[in-house]
N, C-alpha and C. Protein backbone atom coordinates (compact mmCIF):
# COMPACT_ATOMS: atom_id res chain seq x y z
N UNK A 1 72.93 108.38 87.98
CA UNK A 1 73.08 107.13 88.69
C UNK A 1 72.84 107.33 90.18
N UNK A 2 73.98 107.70 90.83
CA UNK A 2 73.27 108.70 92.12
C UNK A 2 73.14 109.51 92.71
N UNK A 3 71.77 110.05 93.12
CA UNK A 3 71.52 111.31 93.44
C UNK A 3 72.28 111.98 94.34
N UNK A 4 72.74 113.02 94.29
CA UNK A 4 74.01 113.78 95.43
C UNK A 4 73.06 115.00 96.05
N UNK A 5 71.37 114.75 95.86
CA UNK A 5 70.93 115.73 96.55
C UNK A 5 70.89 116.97 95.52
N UNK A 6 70.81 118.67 95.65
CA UNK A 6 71.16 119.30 95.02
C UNK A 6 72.24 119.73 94.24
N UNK A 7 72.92 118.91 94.53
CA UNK A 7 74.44 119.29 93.91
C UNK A 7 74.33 117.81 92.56
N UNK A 8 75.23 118.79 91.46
CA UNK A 8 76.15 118.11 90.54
C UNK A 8 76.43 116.71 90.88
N UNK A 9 76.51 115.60 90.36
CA UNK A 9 76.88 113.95 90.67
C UNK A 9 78.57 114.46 90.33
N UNK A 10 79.50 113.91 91.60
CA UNK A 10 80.64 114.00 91.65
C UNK A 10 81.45 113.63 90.36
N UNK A 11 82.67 114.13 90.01
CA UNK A 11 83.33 113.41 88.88
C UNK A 11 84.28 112.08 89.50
N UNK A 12 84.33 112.16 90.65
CA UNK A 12 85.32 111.32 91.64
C UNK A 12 85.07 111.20 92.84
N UNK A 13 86.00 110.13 93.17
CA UNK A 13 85.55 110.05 95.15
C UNK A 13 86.43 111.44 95.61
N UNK A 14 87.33 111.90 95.11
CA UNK A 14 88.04 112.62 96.20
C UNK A 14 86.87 114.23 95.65
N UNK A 15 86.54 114.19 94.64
CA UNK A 15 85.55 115.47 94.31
C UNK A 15 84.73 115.18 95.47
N UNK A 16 83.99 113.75 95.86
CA UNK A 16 82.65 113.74 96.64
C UNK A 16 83.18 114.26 98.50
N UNK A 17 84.43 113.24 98.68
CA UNK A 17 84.65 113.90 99.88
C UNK A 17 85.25 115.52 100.12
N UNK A 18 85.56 115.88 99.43
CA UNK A 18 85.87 117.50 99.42
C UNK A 18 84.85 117.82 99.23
N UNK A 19 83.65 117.82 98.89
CA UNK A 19 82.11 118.42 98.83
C UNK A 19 81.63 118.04 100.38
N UNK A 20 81.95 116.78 100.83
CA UNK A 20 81.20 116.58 102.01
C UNK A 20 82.01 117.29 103.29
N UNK A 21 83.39 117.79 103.16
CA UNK A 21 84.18 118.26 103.90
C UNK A 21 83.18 120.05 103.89
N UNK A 22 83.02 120.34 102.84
CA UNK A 22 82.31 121.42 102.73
C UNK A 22 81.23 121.72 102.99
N UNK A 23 80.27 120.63 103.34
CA UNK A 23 79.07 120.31 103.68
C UNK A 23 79.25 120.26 105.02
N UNK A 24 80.26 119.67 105.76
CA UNK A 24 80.65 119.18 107.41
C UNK A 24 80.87 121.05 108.32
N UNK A 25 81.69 121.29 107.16
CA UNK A 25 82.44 122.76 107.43
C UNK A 25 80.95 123.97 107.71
N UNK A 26 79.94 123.69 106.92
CA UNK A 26 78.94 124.79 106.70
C UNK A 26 78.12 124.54 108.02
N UNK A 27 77.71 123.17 108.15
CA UNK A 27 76.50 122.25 108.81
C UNK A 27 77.49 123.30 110.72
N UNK A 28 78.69 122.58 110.30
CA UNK A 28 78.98 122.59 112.00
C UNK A 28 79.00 124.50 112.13
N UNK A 29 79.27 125.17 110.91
CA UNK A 29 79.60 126.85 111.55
C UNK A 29 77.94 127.58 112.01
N UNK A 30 76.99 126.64 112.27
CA UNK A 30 76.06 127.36 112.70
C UNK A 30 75.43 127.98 111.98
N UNK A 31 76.01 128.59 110.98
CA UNK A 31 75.48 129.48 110.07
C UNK A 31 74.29 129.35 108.68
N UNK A 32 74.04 127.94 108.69
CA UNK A 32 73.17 127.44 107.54
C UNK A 32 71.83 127.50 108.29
N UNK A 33 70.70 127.95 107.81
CA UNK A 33 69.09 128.43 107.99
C UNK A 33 68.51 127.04 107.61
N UNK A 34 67.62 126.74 108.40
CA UNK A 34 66.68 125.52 108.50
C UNK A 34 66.85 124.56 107.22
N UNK A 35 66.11 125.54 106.12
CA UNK A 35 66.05 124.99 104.84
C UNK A 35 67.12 124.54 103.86
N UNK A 36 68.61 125.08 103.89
CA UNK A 36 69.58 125.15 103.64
C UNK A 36 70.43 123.62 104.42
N UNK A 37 69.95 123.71 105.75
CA UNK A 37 70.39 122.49 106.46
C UNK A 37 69.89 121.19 105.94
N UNK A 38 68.29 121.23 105.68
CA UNK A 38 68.15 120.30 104.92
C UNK A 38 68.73 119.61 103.57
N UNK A 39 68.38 120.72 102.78
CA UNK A 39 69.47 120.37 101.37
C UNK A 39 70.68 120.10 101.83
N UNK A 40 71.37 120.45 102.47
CA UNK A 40 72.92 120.02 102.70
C UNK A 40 73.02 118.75 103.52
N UNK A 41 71.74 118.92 103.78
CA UNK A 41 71.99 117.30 104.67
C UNK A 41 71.39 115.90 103.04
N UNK A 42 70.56 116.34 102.62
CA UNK A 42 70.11 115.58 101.50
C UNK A 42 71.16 115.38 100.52
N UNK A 43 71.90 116.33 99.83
CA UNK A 43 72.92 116.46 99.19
C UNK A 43 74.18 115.47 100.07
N UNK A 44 74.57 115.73 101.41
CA UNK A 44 75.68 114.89 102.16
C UNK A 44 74.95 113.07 101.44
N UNK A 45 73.85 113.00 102.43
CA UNK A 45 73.42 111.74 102.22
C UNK A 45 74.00 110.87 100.67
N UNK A 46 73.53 111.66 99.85
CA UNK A 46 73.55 111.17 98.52
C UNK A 46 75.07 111.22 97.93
N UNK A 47 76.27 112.29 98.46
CA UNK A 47 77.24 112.10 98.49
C UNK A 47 78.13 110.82 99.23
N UNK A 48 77.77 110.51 100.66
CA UNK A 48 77.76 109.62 101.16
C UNK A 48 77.74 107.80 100.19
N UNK A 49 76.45 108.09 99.73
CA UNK A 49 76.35 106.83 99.17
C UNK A 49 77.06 106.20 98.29
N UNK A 50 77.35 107.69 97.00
CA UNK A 50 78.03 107.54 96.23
C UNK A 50 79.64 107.17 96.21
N UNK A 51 80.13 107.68 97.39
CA UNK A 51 81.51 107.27 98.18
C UNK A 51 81.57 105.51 98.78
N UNK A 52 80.30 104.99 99.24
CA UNK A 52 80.63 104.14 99.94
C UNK A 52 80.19 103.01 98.03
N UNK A 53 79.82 103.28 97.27
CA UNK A 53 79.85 102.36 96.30
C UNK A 53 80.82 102.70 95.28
N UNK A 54 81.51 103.34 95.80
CA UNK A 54 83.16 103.71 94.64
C UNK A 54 83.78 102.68 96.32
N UNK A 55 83.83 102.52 97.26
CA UNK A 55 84.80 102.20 98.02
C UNK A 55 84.45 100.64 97.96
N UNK A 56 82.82 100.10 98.05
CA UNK A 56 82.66 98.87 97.13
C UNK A 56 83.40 98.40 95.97
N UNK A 57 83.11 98.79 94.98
CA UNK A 57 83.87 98.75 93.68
C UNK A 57 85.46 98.60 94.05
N UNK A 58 85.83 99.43 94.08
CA UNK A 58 87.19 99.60 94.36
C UNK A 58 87.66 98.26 95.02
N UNK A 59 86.96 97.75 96.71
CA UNK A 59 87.32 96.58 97.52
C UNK A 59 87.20 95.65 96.93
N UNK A 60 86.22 95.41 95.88
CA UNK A 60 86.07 94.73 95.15
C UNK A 60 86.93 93.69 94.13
N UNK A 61 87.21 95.03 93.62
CA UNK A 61 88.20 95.08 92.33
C UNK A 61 89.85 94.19 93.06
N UNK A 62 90.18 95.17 94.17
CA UNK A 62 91.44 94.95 94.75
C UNK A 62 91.21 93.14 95.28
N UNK A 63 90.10 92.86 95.81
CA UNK A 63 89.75 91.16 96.45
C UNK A 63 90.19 90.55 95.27
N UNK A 64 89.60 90.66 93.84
CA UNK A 64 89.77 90.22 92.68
C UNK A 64 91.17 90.37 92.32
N UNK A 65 92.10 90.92 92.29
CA UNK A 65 93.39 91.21 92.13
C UNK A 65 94.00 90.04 93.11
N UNK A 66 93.62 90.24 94.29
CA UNK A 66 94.37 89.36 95.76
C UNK A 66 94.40 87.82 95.06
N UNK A 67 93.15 87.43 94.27
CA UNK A 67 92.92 86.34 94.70
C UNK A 67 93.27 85.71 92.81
N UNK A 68 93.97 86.91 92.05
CA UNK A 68 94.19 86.13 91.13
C UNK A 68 96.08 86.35 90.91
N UNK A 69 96.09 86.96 92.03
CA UNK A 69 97.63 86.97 92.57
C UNK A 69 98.20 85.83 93.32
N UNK A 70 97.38 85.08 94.28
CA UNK A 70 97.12 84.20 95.10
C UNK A 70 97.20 82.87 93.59
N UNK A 71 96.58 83.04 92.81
CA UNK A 71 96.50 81.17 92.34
C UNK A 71 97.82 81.88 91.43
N UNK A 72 98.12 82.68 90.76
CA UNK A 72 99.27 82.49 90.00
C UNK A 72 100.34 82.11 90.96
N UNK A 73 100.64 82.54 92.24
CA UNK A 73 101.57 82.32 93.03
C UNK A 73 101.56 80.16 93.01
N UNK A 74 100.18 80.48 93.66
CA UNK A 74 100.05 78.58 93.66
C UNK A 74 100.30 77.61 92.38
N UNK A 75 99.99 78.51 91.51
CA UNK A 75 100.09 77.42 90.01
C UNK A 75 102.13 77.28 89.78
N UNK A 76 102.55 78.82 89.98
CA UNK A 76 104.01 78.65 89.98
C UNK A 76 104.62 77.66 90.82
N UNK A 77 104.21 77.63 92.68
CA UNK A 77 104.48 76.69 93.24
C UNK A 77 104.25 75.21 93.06
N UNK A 78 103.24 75.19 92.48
CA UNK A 78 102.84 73.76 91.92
C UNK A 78 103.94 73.77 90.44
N UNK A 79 103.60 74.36 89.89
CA UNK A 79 105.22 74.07 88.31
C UNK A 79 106.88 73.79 89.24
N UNK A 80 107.32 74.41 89.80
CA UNK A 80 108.25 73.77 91.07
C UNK A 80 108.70 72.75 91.39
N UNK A 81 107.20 71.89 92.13
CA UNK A 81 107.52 71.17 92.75
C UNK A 81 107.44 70.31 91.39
N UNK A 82 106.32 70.25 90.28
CA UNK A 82 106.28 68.99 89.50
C UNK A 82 107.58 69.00 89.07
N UNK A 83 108.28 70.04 88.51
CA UNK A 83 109.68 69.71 87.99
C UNK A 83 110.71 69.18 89.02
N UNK A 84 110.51 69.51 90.54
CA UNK A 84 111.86 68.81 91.13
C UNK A 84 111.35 67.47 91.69
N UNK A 85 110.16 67.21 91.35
CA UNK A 85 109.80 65.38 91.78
C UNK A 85 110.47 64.60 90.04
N UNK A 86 109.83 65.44 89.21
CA UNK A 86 110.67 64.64 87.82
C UNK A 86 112.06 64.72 88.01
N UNK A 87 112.92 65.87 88.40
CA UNK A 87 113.62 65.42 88.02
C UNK A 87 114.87 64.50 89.02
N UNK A 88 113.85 64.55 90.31
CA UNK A 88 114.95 63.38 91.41
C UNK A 88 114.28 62.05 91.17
N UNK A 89 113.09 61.95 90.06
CA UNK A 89 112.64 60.48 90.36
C UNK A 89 113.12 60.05 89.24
């Protein structure tokens, strides 16, 4: 689904950011050779993406929760009031 570059497609977001922590860790010690920088930068990218559409999903999911938390609240408030207009009228 999506490409993580040379590396394995993550099993999870917290697998992808501990790969990119490891990717951050290599990139900044100086120590990765031209070609190596590339792949690790291709591999970040594709880790990257894959994080920001689990964090889609996820915002997603949770908006959908908000907003079917939101009308049960309103439908209860509305059952409420119809019962205390019946029963003072």
């Amino acid at each position: 689904m999506n490409d993580t570059g040379g590396g394995a497609a993550p099993h999870s977001y917290e697998d992808a950011v501990e790969r990119l922590e490891a990717i951050i860790v290599r990139l900044d010690s100086g120590k990765a050779e031209l070609r190596e920088t590339l792949e690790l930068c291709r591999e970040g990218k594709g880790l990257v993406e894959y994080c920001k559409a689990e964090l889609d999903a996820v915002s997603g999911e949770l908006e959908r929760l908000d907003l079917d938390e939101l009308v049960r609240k309103l439908e209860a408030g509305a059952g409420e009031e119809s019962a205390g207009s019946e029963a003072g009228g």
